[in-house]
C-alpha atoms as a PDB file:
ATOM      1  CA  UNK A   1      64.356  11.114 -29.775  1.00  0.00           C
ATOM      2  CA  UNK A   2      62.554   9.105 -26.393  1.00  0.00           C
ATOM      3  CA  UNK A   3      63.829   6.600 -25.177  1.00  0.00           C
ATOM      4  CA  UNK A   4      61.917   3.586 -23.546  1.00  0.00           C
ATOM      5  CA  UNK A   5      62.495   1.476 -21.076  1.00  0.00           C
ATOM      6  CA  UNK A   6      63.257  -2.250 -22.231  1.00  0.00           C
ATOM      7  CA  UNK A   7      59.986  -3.460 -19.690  1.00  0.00           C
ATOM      8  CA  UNK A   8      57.960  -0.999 -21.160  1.00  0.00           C
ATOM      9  CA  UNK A   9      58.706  -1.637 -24.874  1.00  0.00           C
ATOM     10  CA  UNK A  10      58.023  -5.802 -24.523  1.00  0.00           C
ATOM     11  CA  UNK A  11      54.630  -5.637 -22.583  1.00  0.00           C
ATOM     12  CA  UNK A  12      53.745  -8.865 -21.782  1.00  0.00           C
ATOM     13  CA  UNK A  13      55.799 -11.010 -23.929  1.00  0.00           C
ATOM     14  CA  UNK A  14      59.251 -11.599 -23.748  1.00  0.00           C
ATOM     15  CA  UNK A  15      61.854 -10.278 -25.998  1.00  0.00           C
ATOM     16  CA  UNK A  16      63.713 -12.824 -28.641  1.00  0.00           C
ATOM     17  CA  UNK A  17      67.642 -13.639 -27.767  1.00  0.00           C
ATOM     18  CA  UNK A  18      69.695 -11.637 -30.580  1.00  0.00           C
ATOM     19  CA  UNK A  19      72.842 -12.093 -31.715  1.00  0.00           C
ATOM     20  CA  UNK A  20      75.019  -9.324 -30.836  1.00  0.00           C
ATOM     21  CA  UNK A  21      77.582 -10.143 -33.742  1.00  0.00           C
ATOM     22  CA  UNK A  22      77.686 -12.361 -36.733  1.00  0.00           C
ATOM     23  CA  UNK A  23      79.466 -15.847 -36.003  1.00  0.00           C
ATOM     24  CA  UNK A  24      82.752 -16.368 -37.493  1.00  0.00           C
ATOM     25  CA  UNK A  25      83.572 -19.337 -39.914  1.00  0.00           C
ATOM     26  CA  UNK A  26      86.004 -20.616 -37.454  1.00  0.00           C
ATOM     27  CA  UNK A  27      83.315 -20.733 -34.682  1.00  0.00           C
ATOM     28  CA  UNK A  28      80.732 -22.299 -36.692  1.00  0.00           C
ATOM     29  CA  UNK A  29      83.016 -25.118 -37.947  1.00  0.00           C
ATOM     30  CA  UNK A  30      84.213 -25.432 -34.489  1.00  0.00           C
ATOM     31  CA  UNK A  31      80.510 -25.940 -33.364  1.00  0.00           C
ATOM     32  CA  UNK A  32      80.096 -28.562 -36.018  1.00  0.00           C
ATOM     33  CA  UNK A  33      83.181 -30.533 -35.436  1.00  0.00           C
ATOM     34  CA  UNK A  34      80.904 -33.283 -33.904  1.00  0.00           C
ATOM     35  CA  UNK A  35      78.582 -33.480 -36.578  1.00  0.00           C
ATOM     36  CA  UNK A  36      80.133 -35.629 -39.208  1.00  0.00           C
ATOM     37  CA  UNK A  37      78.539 -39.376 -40.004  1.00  0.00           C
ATOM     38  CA  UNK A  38      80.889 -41.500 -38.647  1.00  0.00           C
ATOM     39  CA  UNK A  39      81.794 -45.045 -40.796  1.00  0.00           C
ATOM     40  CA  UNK A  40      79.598 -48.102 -40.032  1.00  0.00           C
ATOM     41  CA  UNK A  41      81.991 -50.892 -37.379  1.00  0.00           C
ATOM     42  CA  UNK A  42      82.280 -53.634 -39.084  1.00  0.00           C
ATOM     43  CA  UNK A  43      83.641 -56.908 -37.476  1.00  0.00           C
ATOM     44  CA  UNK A  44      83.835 -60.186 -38.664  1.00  0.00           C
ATOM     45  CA  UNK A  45      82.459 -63.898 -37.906  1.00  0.00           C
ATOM     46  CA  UNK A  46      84.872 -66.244 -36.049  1.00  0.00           C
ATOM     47  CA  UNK A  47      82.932 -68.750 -38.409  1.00  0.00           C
ATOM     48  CA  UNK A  48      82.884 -67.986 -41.524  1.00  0.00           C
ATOM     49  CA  UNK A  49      84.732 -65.001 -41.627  1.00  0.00           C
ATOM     50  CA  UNK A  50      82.217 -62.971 -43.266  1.00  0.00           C
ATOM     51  CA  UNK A  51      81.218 -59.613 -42.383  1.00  0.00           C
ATOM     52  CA  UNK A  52      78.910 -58.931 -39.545  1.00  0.00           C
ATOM     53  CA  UNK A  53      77.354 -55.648 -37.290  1.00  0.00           C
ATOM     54  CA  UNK A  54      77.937 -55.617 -34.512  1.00  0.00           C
ATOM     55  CA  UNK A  55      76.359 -57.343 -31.689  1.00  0.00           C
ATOM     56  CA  UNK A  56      73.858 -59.325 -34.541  1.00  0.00           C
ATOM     57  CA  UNK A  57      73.452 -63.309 -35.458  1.00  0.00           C
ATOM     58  CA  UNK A  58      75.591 -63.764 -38.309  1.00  0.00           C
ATOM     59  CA  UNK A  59      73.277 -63.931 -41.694  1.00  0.00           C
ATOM     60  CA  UNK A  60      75.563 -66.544 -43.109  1.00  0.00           C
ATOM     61  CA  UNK A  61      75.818 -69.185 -40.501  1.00  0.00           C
ATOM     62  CA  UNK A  62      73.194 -68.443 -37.900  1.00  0.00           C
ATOM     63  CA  UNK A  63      76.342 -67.991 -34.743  1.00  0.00           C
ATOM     64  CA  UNK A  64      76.590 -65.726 -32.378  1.00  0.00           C
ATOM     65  CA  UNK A  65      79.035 -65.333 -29.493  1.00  0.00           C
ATOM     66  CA  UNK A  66      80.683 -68.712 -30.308  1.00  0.00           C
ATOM     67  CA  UNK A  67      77.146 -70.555 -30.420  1.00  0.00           C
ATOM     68  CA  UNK A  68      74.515 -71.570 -33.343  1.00  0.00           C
ATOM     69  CA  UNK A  69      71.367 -69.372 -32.214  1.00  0.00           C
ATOM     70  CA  UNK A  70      69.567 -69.819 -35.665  1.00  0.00           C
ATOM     71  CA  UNK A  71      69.749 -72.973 -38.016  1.00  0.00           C
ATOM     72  CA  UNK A  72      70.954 -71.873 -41.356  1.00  0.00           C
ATOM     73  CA  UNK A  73      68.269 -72.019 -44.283  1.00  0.00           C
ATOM     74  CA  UNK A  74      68.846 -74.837 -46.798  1.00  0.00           C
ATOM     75  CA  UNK A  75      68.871 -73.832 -49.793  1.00  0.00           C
ATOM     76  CA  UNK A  76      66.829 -76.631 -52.518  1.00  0.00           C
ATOM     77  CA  UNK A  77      67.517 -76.992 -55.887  1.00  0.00           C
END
Protein backbone atom coordinates (compact mmCIF):
# COMPACT_ATOMS: atom_id res chain seq x y z
CA UNK A 1 0.00 0.00 0.00
CA UNK A 2 1.61 3.88 -1.03
CA UNK A 3 1.18 6.31 0.80
CA UNK A 4 0.77 10.03 -0.36
CA UNK A 5 1.59 12.99 0.85
CA UNK A 6 -1.49 15.17 2.11
CA UNK A 7 -0.12 18.24 -0.58
CA UNK A 8 0.08 15.87 -3.16
CA UNK A 9 -3.33 14.14 -2.75
CA UNK A 10 -5.43 17.81 -2.65
CA UNK A 11 -3.77 19.48 -5.78
CA UNK A 12 -4.97 22.70 -5.99
CA UNK A 13 -7.95 22.78 -3.85
CA UNK A 14 -8.11 22.63 -0.35
CA UNK A 15 -9.18 19.77 1.70
CA UNK A 16 -12.80 19.94 3.66
CA UNK A 17 -12.53 20.26 7.75
CA UNK A 18 -13.67 16.65 9.08
CA UNK A 19 -14.85 15.73 12.11
CA UNK A 20 -12.53 13.55 13.86
CA UNK A 21 -15.36 12.04 16.17
CA UNK A 22 -19.08 12.11 16.32
CA UNK A 23 -20.47 14.94 18.75
CA UNK A 24 -21.97 13.84 21.88
CA UNK A 25 -25.65 14.69 22.92
CA UNK A 26 -24.36 16.59 25.81
CA UNK A 27 -22.17 18.80 23.52
CA UNK A 28 -24.73 19.46 21.03
CA UNK A 29 -27.36 20.54 23.61
CA UNK A 30 -24.70 22.48 25.23
CA UNK A 31 -24.09 24.29 21.83
CA UNK A 32 -27.77 24.98 21.57
CA UNK A 33 -28.41 26.25 25.00
CA UNK A 34 -28.74 29.78 23.43
CA UNK A 35 -31.06 28.92 20.88
CA UNK A 36 -34.44 28.84 22.47
CA UNK A 37 -37.25 31.73 21.47
CA UNK A 38 -37.34 33.70 24.30
CA UNK A 39 -41.13 35.14 25.55
CA UNK A 40 -42.27 38.48 24.02
CA UNK A 41 -41.68 41.70 27.15
CA UNK A 42 -44.65 42.88 27.72
CA UNK A 43 -45.20 46.12 29.80
CA UNK A 44 -48.05 48.04 30.42
CA UNK A 45 -49.56 51.72 29.81
CA UNK A 46 -49.37 54.14 32.79
CA UNK A 47 -52.76 55.23 31.06
CA UNK A 48 -54.87 52.88 30.52
CA UNK A 49 -53.23 50.04 31.80
CA UNK A 50 -53.43 48.02 28.80
CA UNK A 51 -50.78 46.04 27.34
CA UNK A 52 -48.08 47.56 25.29
CA UNK A 53 -44.36 46.53 23.45
CA UNK A 54 -42.06 47.94 24.34
CA UNK A 55 -40.75 51.24 23.42
CA UNK A 56 -44.24 51.74 20.99
CA UNK A 57 -47.27 54.50 21.18
CA UNK A 58 -49.86 52.82 23.02
CA UNK A 59 -52.74 51.53 20.40
CA UNK A 60 -55.38 52.36 22.93
CA UNK A 61 -54.76 55.88 23.93
CA UNK A 62 -52.22 57.30 21.54
CA UNK A 63 -49.36 58.05 24.90
CA UNK A 64 -46.12 57.51 25.02
CA UNK A 65 -43.51 58.31 27.67
CA UNK A 66 -46.11 60.22 29.78
CA UNK A 67 -47.28 62.37 26.63
CA UNK A 68 -50.27 62.08 23.90
CA UNK A 69 -48.10 61.61 20.56
CA UNK A 70 -51.20 60.41 18.49
CA UNK A 71 -54.93 61.57 18.94
CA UNK A 72 -57.03 58.57 19.55
CA UNK A 73 -59.53 57.60 16.61
CA UNK A 74 -63.20 58.32 17.38
CA UNK A 75 -65.08 55.83 16.88
CA UNK A 76 -68.93 56.96 15.06
CA UNK A 77 -71.89 55.22 15.41
Amino acid sequence: MRRFHPSTVCKGSQAMAVPKRRTSHARQGNRRSHLHVKPIQIQYCPQCNEPVLPHRVCPNCGYYQGREVVAPEKEEK
